[in-house]
N, C-alpha and C. Protein backbone atom coordinates (compact mmCIF):
# COMPACT_ATOMS: atom_id res chain seq x y z
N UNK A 1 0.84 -1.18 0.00
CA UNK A 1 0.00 0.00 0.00
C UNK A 1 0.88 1.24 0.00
N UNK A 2 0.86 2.05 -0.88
CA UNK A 2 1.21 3.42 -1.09
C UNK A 2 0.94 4.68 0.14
N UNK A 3 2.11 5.44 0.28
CA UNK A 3 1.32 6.32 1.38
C UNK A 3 1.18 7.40 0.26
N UNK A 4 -0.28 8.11 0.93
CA UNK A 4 -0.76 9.32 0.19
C UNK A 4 -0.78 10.41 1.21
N UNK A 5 0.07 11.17 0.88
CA UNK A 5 0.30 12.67 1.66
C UNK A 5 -0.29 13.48 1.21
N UNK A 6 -1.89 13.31 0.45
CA UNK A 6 -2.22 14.72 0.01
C UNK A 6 -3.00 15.20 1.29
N UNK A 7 -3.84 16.56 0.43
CA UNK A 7 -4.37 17.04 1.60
C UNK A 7 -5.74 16.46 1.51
N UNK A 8 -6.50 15.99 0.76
CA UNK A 8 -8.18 15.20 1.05
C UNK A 8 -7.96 14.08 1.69
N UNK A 9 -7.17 13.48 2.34
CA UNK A 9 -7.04 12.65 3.87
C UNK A 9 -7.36 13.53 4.92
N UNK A 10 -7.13 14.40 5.11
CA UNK A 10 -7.62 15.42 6.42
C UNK A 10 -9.42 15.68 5.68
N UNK A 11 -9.40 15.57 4.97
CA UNK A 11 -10.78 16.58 4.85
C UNK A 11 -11.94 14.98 5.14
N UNK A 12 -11.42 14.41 5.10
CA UNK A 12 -12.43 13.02 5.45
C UNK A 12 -12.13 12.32 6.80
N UNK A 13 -14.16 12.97 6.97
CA UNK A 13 -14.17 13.06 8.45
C UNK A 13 -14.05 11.37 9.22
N UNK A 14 -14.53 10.43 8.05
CA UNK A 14 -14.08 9.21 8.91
C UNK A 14 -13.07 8.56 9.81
N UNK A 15 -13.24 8.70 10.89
CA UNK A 15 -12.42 8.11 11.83
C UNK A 15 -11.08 9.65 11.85
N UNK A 16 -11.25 11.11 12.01
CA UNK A 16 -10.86 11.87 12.14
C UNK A 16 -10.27 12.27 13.77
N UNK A 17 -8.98 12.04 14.12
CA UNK A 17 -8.60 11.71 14.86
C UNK A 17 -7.98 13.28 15.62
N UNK A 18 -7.31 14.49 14.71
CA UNK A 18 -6.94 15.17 15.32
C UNK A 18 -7.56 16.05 15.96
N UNK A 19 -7.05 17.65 16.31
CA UNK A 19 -7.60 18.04 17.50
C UNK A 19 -9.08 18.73 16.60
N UNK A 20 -9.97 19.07 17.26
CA UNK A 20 -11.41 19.35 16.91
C UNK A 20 -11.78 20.44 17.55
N UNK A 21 -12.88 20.94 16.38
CA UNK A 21 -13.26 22.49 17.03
C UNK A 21 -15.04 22.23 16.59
N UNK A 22 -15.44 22.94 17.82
CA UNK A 22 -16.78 22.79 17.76
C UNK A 22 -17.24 21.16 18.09
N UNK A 23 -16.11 20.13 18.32
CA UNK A 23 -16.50 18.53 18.18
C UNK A 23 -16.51 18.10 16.90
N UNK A 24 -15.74 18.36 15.87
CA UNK A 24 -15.56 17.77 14.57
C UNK A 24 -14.39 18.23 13.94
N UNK A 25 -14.56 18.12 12.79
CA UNK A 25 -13.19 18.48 12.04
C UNK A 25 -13.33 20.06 11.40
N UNK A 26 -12.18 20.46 11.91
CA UNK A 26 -12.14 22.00 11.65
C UNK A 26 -12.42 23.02 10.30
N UNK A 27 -11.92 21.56 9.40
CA UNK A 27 -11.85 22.35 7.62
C UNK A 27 -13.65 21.72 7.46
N UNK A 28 -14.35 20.68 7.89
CA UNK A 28 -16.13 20.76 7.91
C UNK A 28 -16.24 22.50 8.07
N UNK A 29 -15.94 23.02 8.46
CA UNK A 29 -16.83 24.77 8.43
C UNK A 29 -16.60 24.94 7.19
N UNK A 30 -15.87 24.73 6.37
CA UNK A 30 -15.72 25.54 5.14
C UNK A 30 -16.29 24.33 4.01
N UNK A 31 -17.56 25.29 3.12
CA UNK A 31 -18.34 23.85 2.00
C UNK A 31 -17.04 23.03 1.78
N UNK A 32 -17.78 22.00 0.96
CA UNK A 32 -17.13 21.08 0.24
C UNK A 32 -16.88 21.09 -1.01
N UNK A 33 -17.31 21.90 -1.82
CA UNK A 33 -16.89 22.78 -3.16
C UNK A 33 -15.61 23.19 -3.18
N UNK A 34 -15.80 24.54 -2.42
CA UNK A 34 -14.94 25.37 -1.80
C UNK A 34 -13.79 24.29 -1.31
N UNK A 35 -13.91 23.55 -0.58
CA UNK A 35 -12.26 22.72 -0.12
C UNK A 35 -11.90 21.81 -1.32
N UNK A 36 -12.99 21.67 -2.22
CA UNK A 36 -12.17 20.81 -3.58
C UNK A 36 -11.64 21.30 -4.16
N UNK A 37 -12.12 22.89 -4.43
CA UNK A 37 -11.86 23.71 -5.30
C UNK A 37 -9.98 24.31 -4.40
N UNK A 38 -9.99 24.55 -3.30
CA UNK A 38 -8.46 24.36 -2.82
C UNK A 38 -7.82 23.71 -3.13
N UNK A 39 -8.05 22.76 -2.11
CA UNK A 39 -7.01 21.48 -2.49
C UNK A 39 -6.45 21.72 -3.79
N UNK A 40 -7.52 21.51 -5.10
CA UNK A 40 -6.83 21.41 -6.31
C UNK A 40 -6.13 22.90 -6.79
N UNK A 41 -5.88 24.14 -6.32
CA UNK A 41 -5.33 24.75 -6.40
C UNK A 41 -3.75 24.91 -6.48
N UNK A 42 -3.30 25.81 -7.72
CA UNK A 42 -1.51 25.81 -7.62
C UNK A 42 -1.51 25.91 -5.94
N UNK A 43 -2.07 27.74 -5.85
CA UNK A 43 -1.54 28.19 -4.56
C UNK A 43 -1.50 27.40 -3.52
N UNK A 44 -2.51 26.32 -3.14
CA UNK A 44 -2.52 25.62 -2.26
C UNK A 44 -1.12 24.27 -2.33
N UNK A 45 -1.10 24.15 -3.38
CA UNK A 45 -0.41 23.42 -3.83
C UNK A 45 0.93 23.58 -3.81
N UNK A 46 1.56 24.95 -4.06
CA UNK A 46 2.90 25.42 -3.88
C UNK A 46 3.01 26.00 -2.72
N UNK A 47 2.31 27.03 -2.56
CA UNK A 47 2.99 27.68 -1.70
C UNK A 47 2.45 27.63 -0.24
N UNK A 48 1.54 26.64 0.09
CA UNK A 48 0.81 26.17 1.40
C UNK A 48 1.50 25.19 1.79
N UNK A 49 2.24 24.19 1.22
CA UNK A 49 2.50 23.23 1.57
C UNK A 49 3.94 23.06 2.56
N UNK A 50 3.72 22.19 3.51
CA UNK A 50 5.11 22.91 4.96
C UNK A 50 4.76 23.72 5.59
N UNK A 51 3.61 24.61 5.42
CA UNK A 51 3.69 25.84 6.05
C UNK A 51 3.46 25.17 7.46
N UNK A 52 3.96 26.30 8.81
CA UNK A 52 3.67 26.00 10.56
C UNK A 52 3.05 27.09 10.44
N UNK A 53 2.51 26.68 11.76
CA UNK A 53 2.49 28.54 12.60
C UNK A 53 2.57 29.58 12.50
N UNK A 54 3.97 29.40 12.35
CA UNK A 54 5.03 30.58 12.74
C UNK A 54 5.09 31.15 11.11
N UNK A 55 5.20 30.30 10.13
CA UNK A 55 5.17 30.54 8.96
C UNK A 55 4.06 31.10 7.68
N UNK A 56 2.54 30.52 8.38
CA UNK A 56 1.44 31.00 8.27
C UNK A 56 1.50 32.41 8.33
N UNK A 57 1.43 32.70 9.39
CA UNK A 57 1.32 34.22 9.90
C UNK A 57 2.15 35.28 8.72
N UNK A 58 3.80 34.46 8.37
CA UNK A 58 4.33 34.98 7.74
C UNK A 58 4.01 35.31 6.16
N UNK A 59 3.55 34.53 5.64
CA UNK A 59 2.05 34.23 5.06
C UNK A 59 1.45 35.11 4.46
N UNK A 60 0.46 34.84 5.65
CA UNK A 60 -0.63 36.07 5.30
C UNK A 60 -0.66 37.40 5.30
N UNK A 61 0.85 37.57 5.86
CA UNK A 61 1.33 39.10 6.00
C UNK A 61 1.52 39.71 4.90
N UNK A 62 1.63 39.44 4.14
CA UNK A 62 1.85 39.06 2.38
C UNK A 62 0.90 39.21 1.60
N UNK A 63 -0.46 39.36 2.09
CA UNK A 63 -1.66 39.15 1.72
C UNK A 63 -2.00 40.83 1.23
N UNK A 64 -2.47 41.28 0.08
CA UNK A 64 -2.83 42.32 -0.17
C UNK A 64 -4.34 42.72 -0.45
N UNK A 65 -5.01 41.70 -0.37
CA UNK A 65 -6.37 41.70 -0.33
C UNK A 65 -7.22 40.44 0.46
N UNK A 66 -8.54 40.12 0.59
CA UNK A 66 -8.91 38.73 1.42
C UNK A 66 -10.31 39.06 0.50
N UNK A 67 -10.35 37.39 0.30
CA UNK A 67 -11.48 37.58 -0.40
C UNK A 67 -11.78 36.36 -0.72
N UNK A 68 -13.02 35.88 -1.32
CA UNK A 68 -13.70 34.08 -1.32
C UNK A 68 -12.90 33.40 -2.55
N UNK A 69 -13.51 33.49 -3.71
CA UNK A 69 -13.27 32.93 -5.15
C UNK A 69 -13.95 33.81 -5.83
N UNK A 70 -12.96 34.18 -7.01
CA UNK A 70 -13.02 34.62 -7.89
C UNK A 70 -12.82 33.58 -9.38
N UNK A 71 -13.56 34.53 -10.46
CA UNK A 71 -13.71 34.13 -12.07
C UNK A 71 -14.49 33.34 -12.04
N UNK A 72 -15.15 32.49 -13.49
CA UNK A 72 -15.95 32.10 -13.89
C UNK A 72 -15.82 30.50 -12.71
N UNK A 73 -14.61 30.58 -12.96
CA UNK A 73 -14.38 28.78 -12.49
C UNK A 73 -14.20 29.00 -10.95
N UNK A 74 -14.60 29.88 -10.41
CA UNK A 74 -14.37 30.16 -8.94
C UNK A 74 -13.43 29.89 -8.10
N UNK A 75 -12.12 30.45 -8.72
CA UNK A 75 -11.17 29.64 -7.74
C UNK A 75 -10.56 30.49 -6.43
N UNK A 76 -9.91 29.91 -5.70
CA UNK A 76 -10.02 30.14 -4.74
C UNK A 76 -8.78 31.30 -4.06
N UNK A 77 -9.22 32.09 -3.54
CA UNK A 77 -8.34 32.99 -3.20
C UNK A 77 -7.00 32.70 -2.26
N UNK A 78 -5.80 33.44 -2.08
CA UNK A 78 -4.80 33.12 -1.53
C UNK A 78 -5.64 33.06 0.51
N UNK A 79 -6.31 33.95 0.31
CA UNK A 79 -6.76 33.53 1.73
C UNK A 79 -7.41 32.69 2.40
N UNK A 80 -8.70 32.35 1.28
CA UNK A 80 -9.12 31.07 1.34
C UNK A 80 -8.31 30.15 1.63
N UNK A 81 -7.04 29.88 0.60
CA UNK A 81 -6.19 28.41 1.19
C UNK A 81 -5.34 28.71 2.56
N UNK A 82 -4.80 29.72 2.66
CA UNK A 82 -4.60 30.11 3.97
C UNK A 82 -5.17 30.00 5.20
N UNK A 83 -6.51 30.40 5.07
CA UNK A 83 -7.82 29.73 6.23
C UNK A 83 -7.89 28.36 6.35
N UNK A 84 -7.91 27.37 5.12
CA UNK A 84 -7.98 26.14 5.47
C UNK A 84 -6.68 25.69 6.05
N UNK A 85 -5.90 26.06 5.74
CA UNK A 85 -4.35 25.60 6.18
C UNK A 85 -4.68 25.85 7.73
N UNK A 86 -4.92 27.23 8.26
CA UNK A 86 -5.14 27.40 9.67
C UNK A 86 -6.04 26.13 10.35
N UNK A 87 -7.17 25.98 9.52
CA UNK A 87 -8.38 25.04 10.38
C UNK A 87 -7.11 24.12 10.22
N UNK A 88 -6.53 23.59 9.19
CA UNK A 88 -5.89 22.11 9.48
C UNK A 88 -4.84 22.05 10.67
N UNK A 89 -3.98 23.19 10.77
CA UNK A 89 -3.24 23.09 11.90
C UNK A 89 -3.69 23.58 13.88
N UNK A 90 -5.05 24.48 13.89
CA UNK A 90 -5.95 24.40 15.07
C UNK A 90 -4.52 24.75 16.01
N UNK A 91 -3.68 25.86 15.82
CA UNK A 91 -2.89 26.73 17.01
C UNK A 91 -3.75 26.50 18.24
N UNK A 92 -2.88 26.53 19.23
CA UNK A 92 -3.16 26.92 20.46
C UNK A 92 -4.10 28.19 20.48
N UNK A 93 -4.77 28.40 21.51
CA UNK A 93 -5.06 29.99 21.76
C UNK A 93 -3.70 30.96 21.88
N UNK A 94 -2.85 30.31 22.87
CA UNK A 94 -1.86 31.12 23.22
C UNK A 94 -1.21 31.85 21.82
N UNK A 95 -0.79 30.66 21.23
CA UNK A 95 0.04 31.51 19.49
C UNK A 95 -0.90 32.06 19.18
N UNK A 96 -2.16 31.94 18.75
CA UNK A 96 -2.63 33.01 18.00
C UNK A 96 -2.58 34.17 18.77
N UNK A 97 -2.88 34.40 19.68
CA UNK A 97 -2.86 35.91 20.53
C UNK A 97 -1.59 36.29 20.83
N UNK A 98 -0.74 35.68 20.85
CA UNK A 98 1.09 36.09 20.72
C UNK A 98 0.82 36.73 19.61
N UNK A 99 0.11 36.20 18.23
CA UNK A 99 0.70 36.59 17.02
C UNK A 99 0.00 37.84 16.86
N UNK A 100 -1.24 37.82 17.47
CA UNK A 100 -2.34 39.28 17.20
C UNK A 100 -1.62 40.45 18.10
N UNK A 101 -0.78 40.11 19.45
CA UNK A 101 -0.47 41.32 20.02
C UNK A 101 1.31 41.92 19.56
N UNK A 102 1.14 40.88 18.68
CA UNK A 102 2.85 41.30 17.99
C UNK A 102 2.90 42.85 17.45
N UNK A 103 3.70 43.82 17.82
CA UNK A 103 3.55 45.43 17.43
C UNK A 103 4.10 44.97 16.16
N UNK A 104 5.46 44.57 16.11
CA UNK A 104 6.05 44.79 14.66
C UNK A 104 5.96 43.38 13.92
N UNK A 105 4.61 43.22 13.87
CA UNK A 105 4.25 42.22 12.52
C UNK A 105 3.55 42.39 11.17
C-alpha cells in the first residue's frame, strides 16, 4: 500500500482523529466545493505546503487583499487556502494571541 500525503485525507471526516473544534473536524466549516476547489489549487499546492504557525502568519502578512473565489471557475483565493491551512493546523489559543499582540508584525 502506497502512502498518500495529500491534503483530502484530512478533509475526510471518517475516523478523524486530530484536534477538533466545535466537536468535529475543523476544515467541515468551510463547503465542500470550496475545499475541492483548494485542495486542487496551484496556490494551495505550492505555496501552502510545509507551512507551521510561525510561517502561516508569515504568510498572510503578504496578503494584499482577502477575499472568497473569484472568475468564472471560482477559484479560490490566496486567503481562502490560507484559512484552510489554519483550520488544518488548530494553534493553540496562546500563538494566535502572541501573534495578534505582535507590534512589529
Amino acid at each position: 500500500m502506497a502512502h498518500q500525503a495529500d491534503s483530502k485525507r484530512m478533509l475526510d471526516d471518517r475516523g478523524y482523529s486530530g484536534r477538533t473544534l466545535h466537536g468535529g473536524n475543523p476544515a467541515a466549516l468551510l463547503e465542500k466545493a470550496v475545499l475541492d476547489r483548494i485542495v486542487e489549487s496551484y496556490y494551495w499546492k505550492e505555496q501552502c505546503f510545509g507551512l507551521n504557525e510561525a510561517t502561516l502568519c508569515e504568510r498572510a502578512a503578504e496578503l494584499t487583499f482577502i477575499g472568497g473565489t473569484f472568475g468564472v471557475a471560482q477559484k479560490p483565493t490566496p486567503f481562502l487556502c490560507l484559512l484552510l491551512k489554519l483550520l488544518q493546523l488548530v494553534p493553540e489559543r496562546d500563538v494566535v494571541l502572541c501573534y495578534l499582540h505582535q507590534p512589529d508584525f
